[in-house]
Every structure is written in C-alpha cells, then in structure tokens.
PDB file of N, CA and C in Angstrom:
ATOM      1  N   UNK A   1     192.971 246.434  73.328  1.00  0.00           N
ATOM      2  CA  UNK A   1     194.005 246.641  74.326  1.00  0.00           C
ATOM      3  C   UNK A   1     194.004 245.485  75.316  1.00  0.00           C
ATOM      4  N   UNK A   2     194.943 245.360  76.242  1.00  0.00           N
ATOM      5  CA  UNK A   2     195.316 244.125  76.851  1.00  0.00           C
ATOM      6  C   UNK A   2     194.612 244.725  78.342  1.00  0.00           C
ATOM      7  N   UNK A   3     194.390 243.601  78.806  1.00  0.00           N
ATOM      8  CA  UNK A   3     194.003 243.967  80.747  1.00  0.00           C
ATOM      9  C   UNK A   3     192.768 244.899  80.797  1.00  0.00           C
ATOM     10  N   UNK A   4     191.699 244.620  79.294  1.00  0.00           N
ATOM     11  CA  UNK A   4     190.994 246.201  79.772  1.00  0.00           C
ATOM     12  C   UNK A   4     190.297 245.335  81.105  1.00  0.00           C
ATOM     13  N   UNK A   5     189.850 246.057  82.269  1.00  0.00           N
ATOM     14  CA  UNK A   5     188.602 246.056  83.316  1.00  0.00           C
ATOM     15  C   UNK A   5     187.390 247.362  83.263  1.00  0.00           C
ATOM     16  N   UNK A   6     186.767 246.358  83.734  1.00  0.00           N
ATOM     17  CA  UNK A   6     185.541 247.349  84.057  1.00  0.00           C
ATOM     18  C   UNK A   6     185.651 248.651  85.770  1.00  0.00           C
ATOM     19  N   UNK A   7     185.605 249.434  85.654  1.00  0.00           N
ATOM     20  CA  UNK A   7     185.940 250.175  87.288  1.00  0.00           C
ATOM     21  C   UNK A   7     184.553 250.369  87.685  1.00  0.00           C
ATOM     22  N   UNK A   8     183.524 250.362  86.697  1.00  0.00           N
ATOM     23  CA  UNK A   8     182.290 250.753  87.364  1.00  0.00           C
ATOM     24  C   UNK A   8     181.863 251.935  86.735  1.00  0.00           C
ATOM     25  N   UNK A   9     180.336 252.320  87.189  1.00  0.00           N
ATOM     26  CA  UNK A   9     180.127 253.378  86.584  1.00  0.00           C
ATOM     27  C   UNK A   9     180.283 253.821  85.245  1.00  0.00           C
ATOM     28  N   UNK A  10     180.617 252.767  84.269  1.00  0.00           N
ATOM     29  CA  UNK A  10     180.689 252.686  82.693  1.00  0.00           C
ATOM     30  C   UNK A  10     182.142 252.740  82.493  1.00  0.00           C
ATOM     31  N   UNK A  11     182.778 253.111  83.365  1.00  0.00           N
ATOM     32  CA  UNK A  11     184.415 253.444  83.076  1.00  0.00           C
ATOM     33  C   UNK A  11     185.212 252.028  82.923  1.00  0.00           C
ATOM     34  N   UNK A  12     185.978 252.196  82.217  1.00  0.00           N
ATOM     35  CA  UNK A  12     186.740 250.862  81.630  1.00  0.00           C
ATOM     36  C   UNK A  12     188.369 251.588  81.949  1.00  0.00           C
ATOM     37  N   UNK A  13     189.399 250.117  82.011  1.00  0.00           N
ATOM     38  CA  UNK A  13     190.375 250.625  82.115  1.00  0.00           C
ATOM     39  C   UNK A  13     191.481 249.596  81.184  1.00  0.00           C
ATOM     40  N   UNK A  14     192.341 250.259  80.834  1.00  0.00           N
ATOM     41  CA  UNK A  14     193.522 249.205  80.020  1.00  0.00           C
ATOM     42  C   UNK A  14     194.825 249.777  80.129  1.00  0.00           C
ATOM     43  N   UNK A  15     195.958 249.513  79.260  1.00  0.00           N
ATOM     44  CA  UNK A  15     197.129 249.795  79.331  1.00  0.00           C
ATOM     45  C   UNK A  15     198.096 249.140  78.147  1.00  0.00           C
ATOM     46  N   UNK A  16     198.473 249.830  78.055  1.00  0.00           N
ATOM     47  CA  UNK A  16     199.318 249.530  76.559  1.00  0.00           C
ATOM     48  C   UNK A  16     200.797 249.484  76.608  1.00  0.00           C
ATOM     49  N   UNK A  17     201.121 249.617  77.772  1.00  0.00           N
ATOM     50  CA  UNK A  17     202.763 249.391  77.829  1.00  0.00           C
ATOM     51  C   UNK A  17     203.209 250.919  78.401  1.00  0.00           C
ATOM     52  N   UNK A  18     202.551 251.914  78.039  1.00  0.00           N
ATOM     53  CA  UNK A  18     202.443 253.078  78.116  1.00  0.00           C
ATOM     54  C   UNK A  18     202.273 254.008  78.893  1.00  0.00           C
ATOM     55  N   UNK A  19     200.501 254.132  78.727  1.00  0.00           N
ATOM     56  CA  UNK A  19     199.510 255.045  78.808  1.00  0.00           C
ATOM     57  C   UNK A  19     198.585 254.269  79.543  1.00  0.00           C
ATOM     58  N   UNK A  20     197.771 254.465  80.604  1.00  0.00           N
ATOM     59  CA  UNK A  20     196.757 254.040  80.742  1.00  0.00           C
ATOM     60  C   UNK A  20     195.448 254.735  80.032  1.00  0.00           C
ATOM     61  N   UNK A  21     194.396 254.215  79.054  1.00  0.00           N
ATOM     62  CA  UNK A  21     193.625 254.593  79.016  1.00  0.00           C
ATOM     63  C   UNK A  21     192.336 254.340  79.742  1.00  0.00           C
ATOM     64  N   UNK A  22     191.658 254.820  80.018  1.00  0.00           N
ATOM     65  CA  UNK A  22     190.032 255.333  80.507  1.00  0.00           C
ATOM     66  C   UNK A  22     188.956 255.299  79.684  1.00  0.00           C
ATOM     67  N   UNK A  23     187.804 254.158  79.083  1.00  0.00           N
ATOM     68  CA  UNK A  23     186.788 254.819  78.214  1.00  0.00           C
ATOM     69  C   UNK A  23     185.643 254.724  78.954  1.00  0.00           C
ATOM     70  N   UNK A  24     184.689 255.887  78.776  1.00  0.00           N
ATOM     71  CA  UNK A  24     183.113 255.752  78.922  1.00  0.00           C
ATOM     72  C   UNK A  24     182.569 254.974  77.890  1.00  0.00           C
ATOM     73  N   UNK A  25     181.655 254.145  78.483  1.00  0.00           N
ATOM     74  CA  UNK A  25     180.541 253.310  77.729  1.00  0.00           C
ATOM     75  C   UNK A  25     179.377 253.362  77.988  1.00  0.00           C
ATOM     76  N   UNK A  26     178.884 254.177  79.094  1.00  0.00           N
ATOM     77  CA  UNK A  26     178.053 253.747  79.428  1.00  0.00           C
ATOM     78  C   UNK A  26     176.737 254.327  78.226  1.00  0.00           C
ATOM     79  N   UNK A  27     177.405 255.269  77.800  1.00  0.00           N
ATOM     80  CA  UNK A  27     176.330 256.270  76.434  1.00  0.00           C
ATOM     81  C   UNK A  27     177.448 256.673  75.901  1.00  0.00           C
ATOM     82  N   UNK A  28     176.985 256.567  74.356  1.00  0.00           N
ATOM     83  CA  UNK A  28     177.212 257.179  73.244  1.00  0.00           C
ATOM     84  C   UNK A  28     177.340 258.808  73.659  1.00  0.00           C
ATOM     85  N   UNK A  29     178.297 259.339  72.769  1.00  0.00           N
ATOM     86  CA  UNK A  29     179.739 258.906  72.367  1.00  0.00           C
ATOM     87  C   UNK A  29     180.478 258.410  73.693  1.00  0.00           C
ATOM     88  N   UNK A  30     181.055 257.253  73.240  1.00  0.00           N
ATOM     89  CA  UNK A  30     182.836 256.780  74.308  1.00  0.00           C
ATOM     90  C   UNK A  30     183.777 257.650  73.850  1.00  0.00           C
ATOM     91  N   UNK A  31     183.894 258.382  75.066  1.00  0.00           N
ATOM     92  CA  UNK A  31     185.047 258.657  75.671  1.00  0.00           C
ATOM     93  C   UNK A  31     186.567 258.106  75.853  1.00  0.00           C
ATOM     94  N   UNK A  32     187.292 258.990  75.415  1.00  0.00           N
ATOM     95  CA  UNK A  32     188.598 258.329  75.931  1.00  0.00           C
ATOM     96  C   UNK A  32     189.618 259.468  76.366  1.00  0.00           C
ATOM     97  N   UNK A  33     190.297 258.688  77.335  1.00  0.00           N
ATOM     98  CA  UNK A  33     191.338 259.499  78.369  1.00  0.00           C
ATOM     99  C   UNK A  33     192.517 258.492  78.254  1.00  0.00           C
ATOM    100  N   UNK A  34     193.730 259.225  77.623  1.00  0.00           N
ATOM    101  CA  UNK A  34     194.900 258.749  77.974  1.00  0.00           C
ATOM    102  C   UNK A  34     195.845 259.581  78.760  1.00  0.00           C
ATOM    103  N   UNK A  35     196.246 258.212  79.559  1.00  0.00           N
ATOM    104  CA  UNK A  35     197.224 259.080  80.900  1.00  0.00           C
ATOM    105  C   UNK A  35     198.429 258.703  81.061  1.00  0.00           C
ATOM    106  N   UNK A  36     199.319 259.565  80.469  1.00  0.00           N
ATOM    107  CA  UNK A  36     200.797 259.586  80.781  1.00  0.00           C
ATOM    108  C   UNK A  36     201.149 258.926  81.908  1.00  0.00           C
ATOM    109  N   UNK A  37     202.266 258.711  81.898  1.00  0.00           N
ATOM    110  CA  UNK A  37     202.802 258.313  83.480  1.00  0.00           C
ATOM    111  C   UNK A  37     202.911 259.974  84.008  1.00  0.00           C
ATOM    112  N   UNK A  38     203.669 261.097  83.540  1.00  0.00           N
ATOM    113  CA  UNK A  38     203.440 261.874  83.972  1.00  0.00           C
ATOM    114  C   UNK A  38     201.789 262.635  84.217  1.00  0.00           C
ATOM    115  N   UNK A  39     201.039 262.745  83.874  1.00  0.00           N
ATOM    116  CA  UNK A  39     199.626 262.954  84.169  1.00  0.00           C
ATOM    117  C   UNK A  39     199.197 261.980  85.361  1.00  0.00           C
ATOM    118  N   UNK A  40     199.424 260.925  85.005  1.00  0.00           N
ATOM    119  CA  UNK A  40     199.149 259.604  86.157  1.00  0.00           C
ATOM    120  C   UNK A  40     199.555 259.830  87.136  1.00  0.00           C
ATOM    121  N   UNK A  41     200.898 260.689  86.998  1.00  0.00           N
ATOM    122  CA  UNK A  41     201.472 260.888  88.664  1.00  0.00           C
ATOM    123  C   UNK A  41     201.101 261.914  89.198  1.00  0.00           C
ATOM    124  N   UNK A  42     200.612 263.109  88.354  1.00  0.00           N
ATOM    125  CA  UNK A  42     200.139 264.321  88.814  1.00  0.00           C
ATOM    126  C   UNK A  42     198.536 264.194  89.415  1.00  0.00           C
ATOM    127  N   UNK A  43     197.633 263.323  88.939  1.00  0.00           N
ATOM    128  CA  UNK A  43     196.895 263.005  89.295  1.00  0.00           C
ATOM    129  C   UNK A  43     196.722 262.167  90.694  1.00  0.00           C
ATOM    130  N   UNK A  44     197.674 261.627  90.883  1.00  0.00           N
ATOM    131  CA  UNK A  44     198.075 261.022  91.858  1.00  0.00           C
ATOM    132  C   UNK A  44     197.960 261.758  93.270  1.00  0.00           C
ATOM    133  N   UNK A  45     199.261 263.074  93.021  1.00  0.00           N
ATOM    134  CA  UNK A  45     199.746 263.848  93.567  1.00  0.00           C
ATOM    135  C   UNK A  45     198.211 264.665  93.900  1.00  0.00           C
ATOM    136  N   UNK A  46     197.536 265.161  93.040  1.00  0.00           N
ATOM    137  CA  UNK A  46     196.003 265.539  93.362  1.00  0.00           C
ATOM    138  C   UNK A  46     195.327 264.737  94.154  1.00  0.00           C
ATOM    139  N   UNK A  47     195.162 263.976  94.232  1.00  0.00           N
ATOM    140  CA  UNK A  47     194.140 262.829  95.016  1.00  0.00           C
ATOM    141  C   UNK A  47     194.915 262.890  96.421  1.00  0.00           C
ATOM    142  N   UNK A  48     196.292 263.073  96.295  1.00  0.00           N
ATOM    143  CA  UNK A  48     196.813 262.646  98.065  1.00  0.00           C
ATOM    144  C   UNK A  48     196.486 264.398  98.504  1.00  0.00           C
ATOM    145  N   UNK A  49     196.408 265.446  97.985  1.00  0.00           N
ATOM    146  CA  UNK A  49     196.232 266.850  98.530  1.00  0.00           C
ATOM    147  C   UNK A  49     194.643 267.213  98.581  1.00  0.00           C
ATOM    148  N   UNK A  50     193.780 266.243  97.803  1.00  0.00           N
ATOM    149  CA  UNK A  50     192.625 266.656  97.935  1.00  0.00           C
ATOM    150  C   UNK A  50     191.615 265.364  98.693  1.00  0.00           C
ATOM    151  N   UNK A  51     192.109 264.588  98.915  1.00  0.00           N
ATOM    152  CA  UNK A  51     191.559 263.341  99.366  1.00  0.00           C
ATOM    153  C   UNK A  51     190.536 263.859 100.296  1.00  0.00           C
ATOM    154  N   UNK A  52     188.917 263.816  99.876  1.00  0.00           N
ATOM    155  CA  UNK A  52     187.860 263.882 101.104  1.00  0.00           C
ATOM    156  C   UNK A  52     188.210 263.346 102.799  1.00  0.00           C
ATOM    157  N   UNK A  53     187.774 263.880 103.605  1.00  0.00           N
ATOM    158  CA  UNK A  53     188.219 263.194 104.934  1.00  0.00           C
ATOM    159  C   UNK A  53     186.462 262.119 105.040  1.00  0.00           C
ATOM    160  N   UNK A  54     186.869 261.408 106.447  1.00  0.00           N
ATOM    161  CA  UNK A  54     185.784 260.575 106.627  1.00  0.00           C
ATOM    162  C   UNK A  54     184.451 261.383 106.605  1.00  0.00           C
ATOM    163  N   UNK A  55     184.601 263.025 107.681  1.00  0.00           N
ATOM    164  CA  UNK A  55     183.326 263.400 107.974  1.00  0.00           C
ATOM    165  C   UNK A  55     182.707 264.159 106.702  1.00  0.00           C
ATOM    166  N   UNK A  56     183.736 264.133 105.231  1.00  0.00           N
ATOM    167  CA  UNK A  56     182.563 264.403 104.084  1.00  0.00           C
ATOM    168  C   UNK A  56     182.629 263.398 103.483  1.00  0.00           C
ATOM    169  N   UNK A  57     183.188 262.306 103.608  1.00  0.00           N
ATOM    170  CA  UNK A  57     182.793 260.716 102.864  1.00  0.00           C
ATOM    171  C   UNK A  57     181.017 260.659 103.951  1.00  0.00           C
ATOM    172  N   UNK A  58     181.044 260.724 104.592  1.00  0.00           N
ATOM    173  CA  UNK A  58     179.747 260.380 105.334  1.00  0.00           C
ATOM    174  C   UNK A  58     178.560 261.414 105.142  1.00  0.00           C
ATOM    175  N   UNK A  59     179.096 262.435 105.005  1.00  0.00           N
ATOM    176  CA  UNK A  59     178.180 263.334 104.493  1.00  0.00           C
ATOM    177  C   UNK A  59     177.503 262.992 103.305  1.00  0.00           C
ATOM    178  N   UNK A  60     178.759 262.839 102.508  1.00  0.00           N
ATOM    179  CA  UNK A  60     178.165 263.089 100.896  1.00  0.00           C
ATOM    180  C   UNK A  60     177.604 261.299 101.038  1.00  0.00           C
ATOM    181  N   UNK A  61     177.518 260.640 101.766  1.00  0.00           N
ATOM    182  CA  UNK A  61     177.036 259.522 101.398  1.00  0.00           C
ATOM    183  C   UNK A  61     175.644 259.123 102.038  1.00  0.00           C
ATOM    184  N   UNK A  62     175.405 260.286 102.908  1.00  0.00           N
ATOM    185  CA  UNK A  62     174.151 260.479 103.256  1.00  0.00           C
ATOM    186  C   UNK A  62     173.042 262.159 102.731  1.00  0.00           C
ATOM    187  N   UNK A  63     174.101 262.370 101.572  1.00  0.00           N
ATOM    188  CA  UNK A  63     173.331 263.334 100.604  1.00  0.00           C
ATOM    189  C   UNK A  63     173.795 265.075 101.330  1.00  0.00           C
ATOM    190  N   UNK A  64     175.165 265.332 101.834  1.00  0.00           N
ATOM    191  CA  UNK A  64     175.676 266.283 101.677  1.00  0.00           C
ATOM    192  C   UNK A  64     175.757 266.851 100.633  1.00  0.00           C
ATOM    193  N   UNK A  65     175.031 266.571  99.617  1.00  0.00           N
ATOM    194  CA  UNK A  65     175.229 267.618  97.863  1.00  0.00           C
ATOM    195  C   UNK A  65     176.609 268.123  98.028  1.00  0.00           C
ATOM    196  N   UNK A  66     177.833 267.725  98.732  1.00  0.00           N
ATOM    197  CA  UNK A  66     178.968 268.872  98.627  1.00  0.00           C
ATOM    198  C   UNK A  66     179.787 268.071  97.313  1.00  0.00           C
ATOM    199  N   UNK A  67     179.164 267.686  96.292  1.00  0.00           N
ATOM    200  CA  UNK A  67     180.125 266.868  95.210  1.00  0.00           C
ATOM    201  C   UNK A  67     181.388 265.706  95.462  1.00  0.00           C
ATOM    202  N   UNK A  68     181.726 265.337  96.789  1.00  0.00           N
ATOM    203  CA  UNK A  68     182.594 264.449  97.325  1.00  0.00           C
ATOM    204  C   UNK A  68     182.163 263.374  96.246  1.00  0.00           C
ATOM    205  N   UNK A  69     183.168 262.336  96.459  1.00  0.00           N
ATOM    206  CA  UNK A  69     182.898 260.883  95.521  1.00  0.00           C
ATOM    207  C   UNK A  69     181.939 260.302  96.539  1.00  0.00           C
ATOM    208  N   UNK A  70     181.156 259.590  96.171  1.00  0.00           N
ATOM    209  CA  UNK A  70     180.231 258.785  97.106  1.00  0.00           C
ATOM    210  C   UNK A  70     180.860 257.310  97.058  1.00  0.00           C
ATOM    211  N   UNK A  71     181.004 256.597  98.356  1.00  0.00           N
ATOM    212  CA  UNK A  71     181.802 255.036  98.347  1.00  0.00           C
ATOM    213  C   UNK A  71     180.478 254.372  97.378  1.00  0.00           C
ATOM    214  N   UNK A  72     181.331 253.478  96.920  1.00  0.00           N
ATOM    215  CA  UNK A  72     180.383 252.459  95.929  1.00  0.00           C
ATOM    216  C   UNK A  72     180.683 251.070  96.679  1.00  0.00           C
ATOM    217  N   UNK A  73     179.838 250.062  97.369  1.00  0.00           N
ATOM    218  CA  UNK A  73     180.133 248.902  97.371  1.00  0.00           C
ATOM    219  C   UNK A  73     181.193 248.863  98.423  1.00  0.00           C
ATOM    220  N   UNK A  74     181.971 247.653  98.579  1.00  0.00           N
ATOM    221  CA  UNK A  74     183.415 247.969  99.559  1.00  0.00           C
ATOM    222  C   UNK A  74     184.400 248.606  98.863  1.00  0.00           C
ATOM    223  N   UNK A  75     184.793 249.061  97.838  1.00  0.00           N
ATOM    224  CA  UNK A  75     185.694 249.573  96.911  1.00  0.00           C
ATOM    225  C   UNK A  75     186.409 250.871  98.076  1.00  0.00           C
ATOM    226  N   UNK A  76     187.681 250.820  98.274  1.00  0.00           N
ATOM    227  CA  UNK A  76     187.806 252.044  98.561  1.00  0.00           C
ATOM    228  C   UNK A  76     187.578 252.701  99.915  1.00  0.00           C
ATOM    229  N   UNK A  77     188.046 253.549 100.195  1.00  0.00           N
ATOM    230  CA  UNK A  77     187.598 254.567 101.565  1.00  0.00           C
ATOM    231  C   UNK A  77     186.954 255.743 101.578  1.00  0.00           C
ATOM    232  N   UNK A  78     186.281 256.000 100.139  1.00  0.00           N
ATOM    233  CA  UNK A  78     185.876 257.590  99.802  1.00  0.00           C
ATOM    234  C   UNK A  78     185.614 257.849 101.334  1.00  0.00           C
TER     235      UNK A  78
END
C-alpha cells in the first residue's frame, strides 16, 4: 500500500484511495482494520463526544488506572 507510516505502538497506517487501513506488528498475528470513510467519520464523531479532559489526561499519565490514552512523546493533547 502507498503512504504506509508508522503511528507508534506497532500500529501502522496506509490508504488506498479508499479505506484507511490500520495493521498491528508489533506480535504475531497482524492485525488489520479497514476504515470506511463512513466508520472514519463515526469514529471521529466518537473521539469529539468522548475526548478525555486535561484533569484525566494527567491522571492517567501519572497512573490513574482509569484506562484514558496516556500522551506519548509531544504527539497530541491526550
């Protein structure tokens, strides 16, 4: 596939004109996730209604166990 990147965390990303796909590498078996534009947007639409606020980005990044994404690096605002 064309444009694949690496996102981190074993996850890879590409695009086919299409679909974006998603594979795990980091262990056997790879994974794969293909995402519609419709899925892509619904997912989207999830992330803006569930988006962690700062005071559980800071939590979970000082070991709140509450499952939040933890920031990686500068990537992002988890």
């Amino acid at each position: 596939m064309k444009n694949e990147t690496y996102l981190g965390d074993g996850v890879y990303v590409s695009f086919d004109g299409y679909q974006i796909w998603l594979d795990t590498r980091m262990q056997e078996p790879v994974n794969r996730i293909a995402l519609e534009p419709d899925v892509y947007a619904a997912l989207q639409d999830w992330w803006t209604k569930n988006q962690p606020t700062t005071s559980d980005t800071e939590s979970a990044m000082h070991g709140g166990g509450d499952g939040a994404p933890r920031k990686s690096g500068n990537r992002g605002t988890w």
